[in-house]
Protein backbone atom coordinates (compact mmCIF):
# COMPACT_ATOMS: atom_id res chain seq x y z
CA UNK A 1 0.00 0.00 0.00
CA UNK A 2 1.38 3.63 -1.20
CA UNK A 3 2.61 5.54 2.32
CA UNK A 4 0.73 9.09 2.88
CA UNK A 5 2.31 11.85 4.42
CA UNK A 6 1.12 11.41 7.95
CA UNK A 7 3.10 8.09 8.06
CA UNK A 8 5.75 10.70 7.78
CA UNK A 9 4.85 12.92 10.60
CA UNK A 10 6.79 11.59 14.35
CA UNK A 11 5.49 12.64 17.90
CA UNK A 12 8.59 14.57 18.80
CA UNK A 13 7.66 16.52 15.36
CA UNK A 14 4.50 17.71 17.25
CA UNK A 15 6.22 18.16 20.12
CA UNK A 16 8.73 20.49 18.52
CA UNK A 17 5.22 22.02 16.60
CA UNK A 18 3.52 23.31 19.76
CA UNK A 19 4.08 25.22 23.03
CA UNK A 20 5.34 22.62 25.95
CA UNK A 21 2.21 23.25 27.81
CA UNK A 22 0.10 22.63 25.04
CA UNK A 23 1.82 19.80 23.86
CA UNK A 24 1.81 18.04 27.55
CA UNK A 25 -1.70 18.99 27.66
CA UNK A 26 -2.43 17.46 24.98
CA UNK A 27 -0.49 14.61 25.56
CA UNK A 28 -2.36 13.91 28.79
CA UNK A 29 -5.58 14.04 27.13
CA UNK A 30 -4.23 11.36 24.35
CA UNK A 31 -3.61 9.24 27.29
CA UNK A 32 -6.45 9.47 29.17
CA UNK A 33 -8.07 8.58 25.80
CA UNK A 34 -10.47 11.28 25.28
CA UNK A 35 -10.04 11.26 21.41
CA UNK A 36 -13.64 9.47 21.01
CA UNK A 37 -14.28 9.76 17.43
CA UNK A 38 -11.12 10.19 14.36
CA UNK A 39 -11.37 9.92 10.99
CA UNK A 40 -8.28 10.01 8.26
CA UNK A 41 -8.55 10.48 4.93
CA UNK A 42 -5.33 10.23 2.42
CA UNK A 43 -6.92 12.74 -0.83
CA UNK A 44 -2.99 12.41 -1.83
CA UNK A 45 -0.10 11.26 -1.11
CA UNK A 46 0.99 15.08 -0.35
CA UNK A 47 -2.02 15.65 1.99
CA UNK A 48 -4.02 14.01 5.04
CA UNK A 49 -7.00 14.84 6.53
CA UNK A 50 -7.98 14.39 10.22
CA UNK A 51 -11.28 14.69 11.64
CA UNK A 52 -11.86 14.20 15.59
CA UNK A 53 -14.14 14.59 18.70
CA UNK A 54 -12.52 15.38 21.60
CA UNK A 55 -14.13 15.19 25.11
CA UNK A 56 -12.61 18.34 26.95
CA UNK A 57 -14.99 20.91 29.09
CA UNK A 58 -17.57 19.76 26.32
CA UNK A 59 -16.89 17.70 22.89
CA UNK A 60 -15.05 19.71 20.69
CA UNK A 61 -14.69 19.32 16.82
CA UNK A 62 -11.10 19.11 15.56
CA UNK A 63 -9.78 19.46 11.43
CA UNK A 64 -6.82 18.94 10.89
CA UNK A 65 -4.85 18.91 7.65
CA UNK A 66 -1.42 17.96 7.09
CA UNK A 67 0.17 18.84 4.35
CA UNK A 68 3.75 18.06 2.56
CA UNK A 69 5.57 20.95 0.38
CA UNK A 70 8.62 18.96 -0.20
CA UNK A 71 9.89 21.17 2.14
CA UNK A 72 7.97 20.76 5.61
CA UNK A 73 4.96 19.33 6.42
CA UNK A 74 2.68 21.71 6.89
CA UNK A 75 0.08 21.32 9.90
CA UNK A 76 -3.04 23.16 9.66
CA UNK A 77 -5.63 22.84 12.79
CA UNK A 78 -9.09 24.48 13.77
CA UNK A 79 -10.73 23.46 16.65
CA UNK A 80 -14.13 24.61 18.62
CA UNK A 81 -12.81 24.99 21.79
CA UNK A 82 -12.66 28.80 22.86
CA UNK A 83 -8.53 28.90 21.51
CA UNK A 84 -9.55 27.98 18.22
CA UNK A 85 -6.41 26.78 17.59
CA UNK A 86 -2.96 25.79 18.40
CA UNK A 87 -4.82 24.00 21.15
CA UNK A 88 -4.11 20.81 23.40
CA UNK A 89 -7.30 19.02 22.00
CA UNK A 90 -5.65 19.35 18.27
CA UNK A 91 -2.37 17.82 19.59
CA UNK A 92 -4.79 14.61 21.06
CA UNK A 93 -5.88 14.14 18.02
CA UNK A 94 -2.85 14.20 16.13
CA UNK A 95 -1.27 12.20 18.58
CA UNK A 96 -4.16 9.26 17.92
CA UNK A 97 -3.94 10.10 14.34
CA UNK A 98 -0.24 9.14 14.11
CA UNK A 99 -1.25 5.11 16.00
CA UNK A 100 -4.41 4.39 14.50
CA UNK A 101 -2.20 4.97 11.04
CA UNK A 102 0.89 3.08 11.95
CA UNK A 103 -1.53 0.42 12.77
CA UNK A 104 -3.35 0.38 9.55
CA UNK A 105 -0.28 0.61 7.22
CA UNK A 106 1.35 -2.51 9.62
CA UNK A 107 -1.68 -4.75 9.02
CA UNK A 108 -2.49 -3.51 5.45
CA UNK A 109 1.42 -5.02 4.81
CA UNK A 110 0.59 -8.00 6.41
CA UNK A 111 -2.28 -8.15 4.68
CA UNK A 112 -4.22 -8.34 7.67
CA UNK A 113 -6.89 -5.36 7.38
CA UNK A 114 -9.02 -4.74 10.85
CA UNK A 115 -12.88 -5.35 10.61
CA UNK A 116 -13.68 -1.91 11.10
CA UNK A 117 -11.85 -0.56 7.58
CA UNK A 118 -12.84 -3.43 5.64
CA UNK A 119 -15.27 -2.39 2.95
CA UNK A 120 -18.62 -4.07 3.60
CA UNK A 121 -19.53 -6.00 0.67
CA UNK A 122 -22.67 -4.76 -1.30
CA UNK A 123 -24.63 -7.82 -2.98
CA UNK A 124 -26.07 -5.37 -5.57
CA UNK A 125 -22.90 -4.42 -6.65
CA UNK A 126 -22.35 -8.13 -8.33
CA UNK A 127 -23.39 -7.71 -12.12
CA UNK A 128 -25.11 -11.00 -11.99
CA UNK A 129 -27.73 -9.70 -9.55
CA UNK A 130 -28.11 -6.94 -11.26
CA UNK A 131 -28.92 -8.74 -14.54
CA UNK A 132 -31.34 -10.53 -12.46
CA UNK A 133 -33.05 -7.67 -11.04
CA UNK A 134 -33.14 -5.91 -14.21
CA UNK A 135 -35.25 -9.19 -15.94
CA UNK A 136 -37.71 -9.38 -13.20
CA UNK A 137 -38.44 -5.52 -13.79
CA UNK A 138 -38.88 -6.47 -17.63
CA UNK A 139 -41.47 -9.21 -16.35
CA UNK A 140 -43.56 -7.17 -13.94
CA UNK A 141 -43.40 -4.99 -16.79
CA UNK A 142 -45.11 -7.83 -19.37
CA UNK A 143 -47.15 -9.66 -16.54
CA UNK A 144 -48.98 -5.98 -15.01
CA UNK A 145 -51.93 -6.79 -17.72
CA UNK A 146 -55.76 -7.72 -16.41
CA UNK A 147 -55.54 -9.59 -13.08
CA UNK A 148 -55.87 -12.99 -13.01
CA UNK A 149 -57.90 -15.10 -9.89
CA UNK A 150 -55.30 -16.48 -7.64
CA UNK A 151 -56.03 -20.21 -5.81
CA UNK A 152 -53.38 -18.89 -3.31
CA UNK A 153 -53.13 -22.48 -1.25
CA UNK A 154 -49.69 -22.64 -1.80
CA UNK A 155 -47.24 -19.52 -2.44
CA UNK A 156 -43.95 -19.02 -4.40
CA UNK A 157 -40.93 -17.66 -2.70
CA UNK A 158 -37.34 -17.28 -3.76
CA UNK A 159 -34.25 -17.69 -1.77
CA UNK A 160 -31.53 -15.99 -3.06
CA UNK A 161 -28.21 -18.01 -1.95
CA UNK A 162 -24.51 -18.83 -2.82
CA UNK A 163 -23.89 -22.05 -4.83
CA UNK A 164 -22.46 -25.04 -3.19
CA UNK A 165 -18.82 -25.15 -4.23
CA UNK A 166 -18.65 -21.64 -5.90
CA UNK A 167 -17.72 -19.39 -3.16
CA UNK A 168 -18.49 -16.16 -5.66
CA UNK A 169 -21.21 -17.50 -7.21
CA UNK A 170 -25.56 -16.56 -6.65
CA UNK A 171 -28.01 -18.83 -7.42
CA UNK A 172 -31.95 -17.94 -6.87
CA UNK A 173 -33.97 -21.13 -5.58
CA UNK A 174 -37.43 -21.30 -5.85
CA UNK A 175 -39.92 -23.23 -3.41
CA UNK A 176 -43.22 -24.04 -2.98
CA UNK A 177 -45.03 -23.78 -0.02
CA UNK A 178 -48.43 -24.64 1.02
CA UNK A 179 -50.35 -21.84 3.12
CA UNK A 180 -51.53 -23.39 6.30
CA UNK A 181 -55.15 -22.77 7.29
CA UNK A 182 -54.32 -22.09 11.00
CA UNK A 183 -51.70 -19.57 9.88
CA UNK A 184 -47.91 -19.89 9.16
CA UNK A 185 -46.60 -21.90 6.63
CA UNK A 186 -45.69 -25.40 5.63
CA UNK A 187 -42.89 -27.62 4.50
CA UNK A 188 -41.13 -25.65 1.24
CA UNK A 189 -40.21 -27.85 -1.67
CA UNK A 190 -38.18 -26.71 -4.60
CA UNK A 191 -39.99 -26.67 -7.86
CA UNK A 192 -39.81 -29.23 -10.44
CA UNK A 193 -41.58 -29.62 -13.58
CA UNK A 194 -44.91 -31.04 -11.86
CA UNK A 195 -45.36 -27.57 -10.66
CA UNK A 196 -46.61 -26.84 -14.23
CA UNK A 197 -49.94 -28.21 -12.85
CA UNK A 198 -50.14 -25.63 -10.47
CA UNK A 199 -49.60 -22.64 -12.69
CA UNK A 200 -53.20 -21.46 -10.85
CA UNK A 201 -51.53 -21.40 -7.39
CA UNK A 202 -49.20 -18.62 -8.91
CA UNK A 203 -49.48 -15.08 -9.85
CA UNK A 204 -48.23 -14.19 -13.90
CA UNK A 205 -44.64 -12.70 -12.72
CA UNK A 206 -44.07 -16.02 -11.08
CA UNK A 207 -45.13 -18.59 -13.99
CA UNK A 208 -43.62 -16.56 -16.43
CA UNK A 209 -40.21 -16.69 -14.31
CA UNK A 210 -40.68 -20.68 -13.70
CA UNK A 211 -41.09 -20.72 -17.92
CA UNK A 212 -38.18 -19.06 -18.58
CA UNK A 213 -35.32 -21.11 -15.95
């Protein structure tokens, strides 16, 4: 993974970047772990963004951007404490900054990414799902003529799952089940040809679907 400029930036560089009573300030507050939120952002190489909440008097905002000029990094901080800046809660967060980062880049090398900055996977993102969902428009589209009477004893659901032995693979399954008089329903059993017969148990979208697999 390509190393961004706050990788660069050291603790005794922020010490050396604020006022000794600032920086042990904020130091203490690092400690005492009252950076509660942080988020980093890398929109180059060249430049880092850091947004925090940090639990002082009251929670206060911090932004924070770091910037390299080839010939210092640049560190520019607002804050909503009273000081506005140059403050002890901006040092916190830059503090926290600097280890949540190292520990990113050390388990993005090891290829060992934590759960929190793993992208969550997005099923509709999967072109084959998409097809799908894109044909089943085009059928409610062709089915939405006069209604037809429904003997609704037994219903038609789909179960949308992976396939056995194809770890990126969909597959949609559909099942028959009978509609229990008392409420609830009974024992689902995947289609098969016989349900042909029963082309009066289902609604058009679903026998035109069943026609077509």
């Amino acid at each position: 993974m390509m190393s961004n400029v706050l990788s660069t930036l050291t603790k005794s560089a922020i010490k050396s970047a604020y006022t000794s009573a600032t920086h042990h300030k904020g130091k203490s507050y690092y400690a005492a772990h009252r950076v509660v939120d942080l988020h980093i952002t890398h929109p180059s190489t060249a430049e880092s963004l850091v947004n925090a909440q940090v639990q002082g008097t009251t929670l206060y905002t911090v932004s924070i951007r770091i910037v390299d000029t080839k010939h210092v990094i640049r560190l520019e901080g607002d804050c909503s404490c009273p000081l506005q800046r140059d403050c002890k809660h901006i040092v916190a967060a830059l503090l926290q900054a600097i280890d949540h980062n190292a520990s990113f880049m050390a388990a993005t090398k090891s290829n060992v990414i934590p759960l929190s900055q793993k992208a969550k996977p997005d099923i509709t993102d999967d072109p084959r799902v998409t097809h799908w969902l894109r044909q089943l428009q085009h059928v409610m589209a062709e089915t939405s003529a006069a209604p037809v009477p429904i003997d609704e004893t037994y219903g038609m659901y789909y179960v949308l799952s992976k396939i056995v032995g194809e770890s990126h693979q969909l597959g949609v399954e559909p099942l028959l089940v009978r509609r229990l008089k008392a409420g609830g329903l009974g024992t689902p059993k995947p289609y098969s040809e016989t349900a042909f017969s029963l082309q009066k148990h289902l609604y058009p979208i679903q026998w035109h679907y069943l026609k077509t697999q």
